[in-house]
Protein backbone atom coordinates (compact mmCIF):
# COMPACT_ATOMS: atom_id res chain seq x y z
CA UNK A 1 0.00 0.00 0.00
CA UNK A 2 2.96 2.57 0.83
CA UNK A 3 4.53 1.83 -2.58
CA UNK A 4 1.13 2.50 -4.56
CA UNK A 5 -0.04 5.75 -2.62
CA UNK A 6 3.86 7.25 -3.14
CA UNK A 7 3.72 6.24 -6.48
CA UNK A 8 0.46 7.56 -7.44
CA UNK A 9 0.90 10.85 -5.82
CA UNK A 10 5.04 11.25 -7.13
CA UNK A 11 4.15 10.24 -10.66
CA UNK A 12 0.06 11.75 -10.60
CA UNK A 13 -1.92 13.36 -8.08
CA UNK A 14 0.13 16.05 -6.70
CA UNK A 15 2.11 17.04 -9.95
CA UNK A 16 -1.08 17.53 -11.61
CA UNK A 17 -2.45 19.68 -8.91
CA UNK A 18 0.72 21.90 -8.21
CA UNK A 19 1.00 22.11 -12.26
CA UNK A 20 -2.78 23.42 -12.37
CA UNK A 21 -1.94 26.47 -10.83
CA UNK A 22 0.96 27.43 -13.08
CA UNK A 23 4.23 26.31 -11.05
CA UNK A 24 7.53 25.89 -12.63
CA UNK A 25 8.77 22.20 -13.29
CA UNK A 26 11.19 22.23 -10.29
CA UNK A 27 8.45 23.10 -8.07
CA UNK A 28 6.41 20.43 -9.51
CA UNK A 29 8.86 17.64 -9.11
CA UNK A 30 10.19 18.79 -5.91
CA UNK A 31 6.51 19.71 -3.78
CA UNK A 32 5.10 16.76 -5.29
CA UNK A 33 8.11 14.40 -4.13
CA UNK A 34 7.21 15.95 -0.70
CA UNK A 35 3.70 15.81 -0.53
CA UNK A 36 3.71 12.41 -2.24
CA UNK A 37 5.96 10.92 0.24
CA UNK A 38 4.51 12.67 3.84
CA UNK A 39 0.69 11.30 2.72
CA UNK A 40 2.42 7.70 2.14
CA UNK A 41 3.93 7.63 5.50
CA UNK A 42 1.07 8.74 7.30
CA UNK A 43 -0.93 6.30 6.04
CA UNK A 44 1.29 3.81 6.27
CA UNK A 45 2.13 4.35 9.83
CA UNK A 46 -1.39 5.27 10.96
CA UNK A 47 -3.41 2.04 9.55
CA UNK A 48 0.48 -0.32 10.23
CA UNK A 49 1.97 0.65 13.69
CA UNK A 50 -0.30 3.25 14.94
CA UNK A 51 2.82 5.58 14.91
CA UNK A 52 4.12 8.89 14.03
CA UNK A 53 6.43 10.44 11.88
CA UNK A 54 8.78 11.06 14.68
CA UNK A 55 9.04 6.68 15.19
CA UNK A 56 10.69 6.51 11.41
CA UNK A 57 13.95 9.10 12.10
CA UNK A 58 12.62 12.42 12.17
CA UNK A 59 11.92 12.91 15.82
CA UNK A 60 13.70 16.07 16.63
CA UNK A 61 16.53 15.53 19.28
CA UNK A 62 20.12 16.54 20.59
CA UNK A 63 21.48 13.61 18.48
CA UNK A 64 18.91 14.60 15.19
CA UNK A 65 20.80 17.73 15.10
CA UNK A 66 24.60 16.91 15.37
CA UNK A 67 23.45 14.24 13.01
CA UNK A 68 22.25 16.78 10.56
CA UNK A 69 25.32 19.02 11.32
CA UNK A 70 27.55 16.28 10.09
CA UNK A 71 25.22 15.50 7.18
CA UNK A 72 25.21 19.26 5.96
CA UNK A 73 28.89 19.38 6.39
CA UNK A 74 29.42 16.30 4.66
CA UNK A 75 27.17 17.38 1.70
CA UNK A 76 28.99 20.87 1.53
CA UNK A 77 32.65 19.49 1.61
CA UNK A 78 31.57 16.99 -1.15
CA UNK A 79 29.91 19.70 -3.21
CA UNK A 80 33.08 22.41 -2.85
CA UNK A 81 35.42 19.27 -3.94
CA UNK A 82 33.52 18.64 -7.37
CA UNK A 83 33.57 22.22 -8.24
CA UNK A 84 36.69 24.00 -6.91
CA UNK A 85 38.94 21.31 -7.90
CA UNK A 86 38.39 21.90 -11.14
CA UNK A 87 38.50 25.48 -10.92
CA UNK A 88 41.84 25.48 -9.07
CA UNK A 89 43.29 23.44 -11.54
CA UNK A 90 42.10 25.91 -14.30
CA UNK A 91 40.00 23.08 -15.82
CA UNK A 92 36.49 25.60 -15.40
CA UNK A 93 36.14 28.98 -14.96
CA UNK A 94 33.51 30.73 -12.83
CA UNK A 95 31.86 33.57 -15.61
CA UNK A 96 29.20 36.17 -15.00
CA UNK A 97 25.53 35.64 -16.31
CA UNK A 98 24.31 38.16 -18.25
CA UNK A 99 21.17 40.07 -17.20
CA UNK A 100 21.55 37.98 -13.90
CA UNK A 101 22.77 38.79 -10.40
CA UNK A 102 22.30 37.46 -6.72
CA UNK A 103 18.79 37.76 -5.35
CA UNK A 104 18.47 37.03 -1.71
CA UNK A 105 14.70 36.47 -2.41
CA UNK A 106 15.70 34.10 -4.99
CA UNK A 107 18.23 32.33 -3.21
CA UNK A 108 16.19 32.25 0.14
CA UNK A 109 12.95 30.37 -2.49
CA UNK A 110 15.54 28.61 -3.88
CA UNK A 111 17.21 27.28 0.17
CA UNK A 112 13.65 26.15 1.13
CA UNK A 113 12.60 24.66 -2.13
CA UNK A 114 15.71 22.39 -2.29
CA UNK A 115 15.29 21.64 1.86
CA UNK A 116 11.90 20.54 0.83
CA UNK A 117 13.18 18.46 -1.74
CA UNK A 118 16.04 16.72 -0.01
CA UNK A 119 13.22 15.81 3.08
CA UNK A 120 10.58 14.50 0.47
CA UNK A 121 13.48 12.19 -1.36
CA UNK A 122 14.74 10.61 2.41
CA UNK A 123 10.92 10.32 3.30
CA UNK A 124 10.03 8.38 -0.26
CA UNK A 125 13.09 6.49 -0.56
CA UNK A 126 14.52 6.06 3.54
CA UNK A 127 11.24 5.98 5.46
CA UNK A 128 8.68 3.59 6.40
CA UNK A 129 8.54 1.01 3.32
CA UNK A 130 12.15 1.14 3.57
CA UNK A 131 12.71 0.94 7.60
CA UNK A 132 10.65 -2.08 7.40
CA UNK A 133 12.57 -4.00 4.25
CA UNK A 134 15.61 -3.60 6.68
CA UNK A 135 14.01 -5.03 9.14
CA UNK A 136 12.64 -8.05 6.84
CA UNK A 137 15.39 -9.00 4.38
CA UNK A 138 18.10 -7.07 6.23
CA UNK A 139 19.83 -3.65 5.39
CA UNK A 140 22.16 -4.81 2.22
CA UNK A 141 19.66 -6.52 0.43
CA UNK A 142 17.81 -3.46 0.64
CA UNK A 143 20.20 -0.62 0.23
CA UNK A 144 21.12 -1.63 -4.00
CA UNK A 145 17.51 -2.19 -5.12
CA UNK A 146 15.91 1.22 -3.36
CA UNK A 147 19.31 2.71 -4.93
CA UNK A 148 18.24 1.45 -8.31
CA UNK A 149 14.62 2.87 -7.93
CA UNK A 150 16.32 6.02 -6.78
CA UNK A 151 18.24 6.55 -9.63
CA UNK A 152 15.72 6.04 -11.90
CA UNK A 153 13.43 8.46 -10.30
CA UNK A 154 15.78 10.95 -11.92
CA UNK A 155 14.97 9.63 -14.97
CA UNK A 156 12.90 12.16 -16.59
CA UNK A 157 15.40 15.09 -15.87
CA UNK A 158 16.65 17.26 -18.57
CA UNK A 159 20.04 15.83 -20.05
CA UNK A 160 19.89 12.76 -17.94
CA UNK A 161 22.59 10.26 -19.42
CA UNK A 162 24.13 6.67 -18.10
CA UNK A 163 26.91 7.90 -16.10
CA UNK A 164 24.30 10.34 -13.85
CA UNK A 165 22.48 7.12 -13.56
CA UNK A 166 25.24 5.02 -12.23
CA UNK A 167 26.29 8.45 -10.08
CA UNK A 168 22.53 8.72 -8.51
CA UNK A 169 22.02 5.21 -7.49
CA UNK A 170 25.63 5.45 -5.74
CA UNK A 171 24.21 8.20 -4.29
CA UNK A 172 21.20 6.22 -3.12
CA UNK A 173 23.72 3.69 -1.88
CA UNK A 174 25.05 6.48 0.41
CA UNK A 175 22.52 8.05 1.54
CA UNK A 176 20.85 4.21 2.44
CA UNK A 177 23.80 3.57 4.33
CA UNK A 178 23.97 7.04 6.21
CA UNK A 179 20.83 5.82 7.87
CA UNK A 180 22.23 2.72 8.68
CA UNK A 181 24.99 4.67 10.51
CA UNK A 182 22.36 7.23 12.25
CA UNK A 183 19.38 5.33 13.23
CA UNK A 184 17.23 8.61 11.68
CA UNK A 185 17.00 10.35 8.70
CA UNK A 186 18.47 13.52 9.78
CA UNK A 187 21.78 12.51 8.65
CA UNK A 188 21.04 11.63 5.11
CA UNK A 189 18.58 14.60 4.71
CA UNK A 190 21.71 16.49 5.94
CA UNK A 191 23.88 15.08 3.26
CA UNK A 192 21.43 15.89 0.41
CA UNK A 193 20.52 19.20 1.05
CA UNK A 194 23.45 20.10 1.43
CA UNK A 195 25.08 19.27 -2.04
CA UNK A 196 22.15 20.06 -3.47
CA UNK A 197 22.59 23.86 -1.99
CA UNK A 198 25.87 24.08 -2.52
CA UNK A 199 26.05 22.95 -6.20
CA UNK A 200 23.86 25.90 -7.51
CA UNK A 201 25.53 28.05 -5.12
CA UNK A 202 28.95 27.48 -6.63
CA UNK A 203 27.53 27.91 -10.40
CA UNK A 204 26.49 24.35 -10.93
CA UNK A 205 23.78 22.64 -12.56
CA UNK A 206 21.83 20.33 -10.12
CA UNK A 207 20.43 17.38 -11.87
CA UNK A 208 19.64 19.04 -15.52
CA UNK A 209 18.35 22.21 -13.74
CA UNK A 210 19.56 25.84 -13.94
CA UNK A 211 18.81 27.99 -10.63
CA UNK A 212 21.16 31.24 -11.64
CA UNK A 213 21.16 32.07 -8.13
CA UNK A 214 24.02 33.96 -7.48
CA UNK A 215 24.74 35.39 -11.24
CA UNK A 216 28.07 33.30 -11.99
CA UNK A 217 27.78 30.15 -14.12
CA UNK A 218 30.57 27.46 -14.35
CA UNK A 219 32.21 26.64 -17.57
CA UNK A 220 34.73 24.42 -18.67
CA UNK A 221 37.53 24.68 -20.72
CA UNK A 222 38.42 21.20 -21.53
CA UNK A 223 36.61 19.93 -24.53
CA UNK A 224 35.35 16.77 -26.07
CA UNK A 225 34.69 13.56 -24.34
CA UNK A 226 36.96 14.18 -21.31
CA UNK A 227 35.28 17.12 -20.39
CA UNK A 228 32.32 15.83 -20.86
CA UNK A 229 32.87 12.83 -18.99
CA UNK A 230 34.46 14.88 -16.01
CA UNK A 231 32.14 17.76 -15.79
CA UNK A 232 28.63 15.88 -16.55
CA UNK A 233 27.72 18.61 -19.50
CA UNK A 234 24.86 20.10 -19.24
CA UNK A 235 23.08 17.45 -16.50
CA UNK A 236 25.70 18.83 -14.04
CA UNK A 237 28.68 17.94 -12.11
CA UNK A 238 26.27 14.55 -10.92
CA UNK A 239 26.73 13.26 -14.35
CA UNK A 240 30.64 13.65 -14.32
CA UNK A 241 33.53 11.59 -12.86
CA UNK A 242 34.15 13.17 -10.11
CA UNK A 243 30.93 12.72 -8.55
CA UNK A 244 31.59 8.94 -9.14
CA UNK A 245 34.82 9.63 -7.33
CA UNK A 246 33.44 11.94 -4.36
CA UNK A 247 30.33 9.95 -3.78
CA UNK A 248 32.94 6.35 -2.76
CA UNK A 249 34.64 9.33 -0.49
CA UNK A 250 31.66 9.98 1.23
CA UNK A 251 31.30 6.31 2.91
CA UNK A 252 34.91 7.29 4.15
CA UNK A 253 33.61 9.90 5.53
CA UNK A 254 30.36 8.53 7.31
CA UNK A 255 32.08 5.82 8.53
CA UNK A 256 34.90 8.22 10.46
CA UNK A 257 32.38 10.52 11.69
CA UNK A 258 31.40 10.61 14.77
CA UNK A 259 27.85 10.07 14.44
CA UNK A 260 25.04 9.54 17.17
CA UNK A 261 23.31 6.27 16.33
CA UNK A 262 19.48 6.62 17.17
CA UNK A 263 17.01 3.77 17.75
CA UNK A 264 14.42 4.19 15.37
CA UNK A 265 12.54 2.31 13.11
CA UNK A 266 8.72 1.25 13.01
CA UNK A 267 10.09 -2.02 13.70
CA UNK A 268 13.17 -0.93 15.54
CA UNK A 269 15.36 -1.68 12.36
CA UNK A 270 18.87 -3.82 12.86
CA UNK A 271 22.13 -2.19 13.22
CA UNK A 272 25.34 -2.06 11.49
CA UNK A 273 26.61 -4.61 14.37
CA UNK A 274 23.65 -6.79 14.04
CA UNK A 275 24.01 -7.26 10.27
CA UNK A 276 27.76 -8.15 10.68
C-alpha cells in the first residue's frame, strides 16, 4: 500500500495539482516528491503501527541535530570538492551571467525549495517502506535495489545520461547507508541538502536544472569527451567523474564521523553490528 499511494501521488496526483496552478517544473517535481511521500507515510504508519512520523527518524533531538550538522557538512565538503577542484586546476572557470545577479529572495525560495526536496526524497526512498525491508530482508539486500529505484526516479530530468544514472544510485547507496549509521533520517537529509545547496551556489547545474542564483555560471575549458565525462555537461557535475569519485569518499567519511546512532525504526530496524 505505501509503494502505490507514493507512487500515485510522485508520478500523478500532486504534480497535476501543483501544475494546475501554473508552477515551474522544479516546483512540480520537488513539492510533489514531498507531498507524495509525507501522505504515504502517514498512512502507512497510521493504519500499520499506529505511529508517528517522529518513530521513522525524524523525531527532533540533541542527536537529530549533530546528526544533521555532520550530514550538511558532509554534503557541503563533497559539493566544494567537485567544483573547486576543477577550478583550481584551471579546468572551469567561474563567468558572470548576463542580465543575472544574486537575489536574496531568490536564493532564500531557492534554500527552502531544495530543503523541501532533499526531506521529500529521504521520506520516499529512507522511510517507512524502507525501515521495514531492513528489518525483513536485512539492510544490504535493501540498500542496491531502493538505490536502483532512486536513480531512476531521476529519470525524466533534462540531459539525464548513463553515467548520472550510475552516479545517482551510488548516491542512493550512500545516503541508504547514512541511515544505517544514524538510526534517523536527519543525517542523510543532511547530506542531500546540502550538495544540493551548494552545487547551484557554486555555479552548478543540479540534476539538468539551472537555478542562476548567485549570477556566476561554471564553464569548462576542456573539450570533447573528457570534459564531458568529467564535468557531466549540461546534467551537471552529478553526471561527471568526479561525482563517481566523491560519492565512494563519502562512505569514508560517514564511517569516520562521529555520528550519534538513534534507535528508530517502526520495527526498531537492525544495526550495522547486528548485520555483521
Amino acid at each position: 500500500m505505501f509503494a502505490l499511494v507514493a507512487a500515485l501521488g510522485y508520478y500523478f496526483v500532486f504534480p497535476i495539482i501543483i501544475a494546475l496552478i501554473g508552477a515551474p517544473v522544479l516546483v512540480i517535481s520537488t513539492l510533489g516528491t514531498f507531498a507524495a511521500a509525507a501522505v504515504a507515510n502517514t498512512l502507512a504508519l497510521r493504519i500499520y503501527e499506529r505511529g508517528k512520523l517522529a518513530d521513522i527518524g525524524l523525531g527532533w533531538t540533541a542527536a537529530s541535530r549533530r546528526n544533521l550538522s555532520f550530514g550538511i557538512l558532509g554534503g557541503i565538503g563533497a559539493a566544494l570538492v567537485v567544483v573547486v577542484l576543477p577550478l583550481v586546476l584551471r579546468g572551469a572557470d567561474l563567468e558572470p551571467v548576463p542580465n543575472e545577479h544574486m537575489r536574496w529572495p531568490s536564493m532564500l525560495f531557492v534554500s527552502i525549495l531544495l530543503l523541501f526536496g532533499a526531506v521529500g526524497e529521504e521520506m520516499l526512498f529512507g522511510c517507512y517502506g524502507f525501515q521495514v525491508l531492513v528489518k525483513g530482508i536485512r539492510p544490504f539486500a535493501t540498500i542496491l535495489p531502493v538505490a536502483v529505484l532512486f536513480g531512476l526516479a531521476h529519470s525524466q530530468n533534462l540531459n539525464f545520461g548513463p553515467l548520472a544514472l550510475v552516479n545517482t544510485m551510488l548516491w542512493g547507496v550512500v545516503l541508504g547507508y547514512a541511515y544505517l549509521r544514524s538510526g534517523d533520517l536527519w543525517l542523510p537529509i543532511g547530506l542531500h541538502f546540502g550538495w544540493n545547496w551548494a552545487l547551484p551556489l557554486l555555479g552548478a547545474n543540479l540534476s539538468g536544472f539551472t537555478m542562476d542564483v548567485t549570477g556566476y555560471a561554471m564553464h569548462w575549458k576542456i573539450g570533447g569527451k573528457i570534459g564531458g565525462l568529467l564535468s557531466g555537461g549540461p546534467y551537471g557535475p552529478e553526471g561527471g567523474l568526479l561525482t563517481t569519485a566523491i560519492a565512494i569518499g563519502l562512505f569514508f567519511y560517514l564511517a569516520k564521523a562521529p555520528i550519534v546512532h538513534q534507535e528508530t525504526g517502526p520495527l526498531g530496524e537492525p544495526s550495522l553490528q547486528e548485520e555483521a
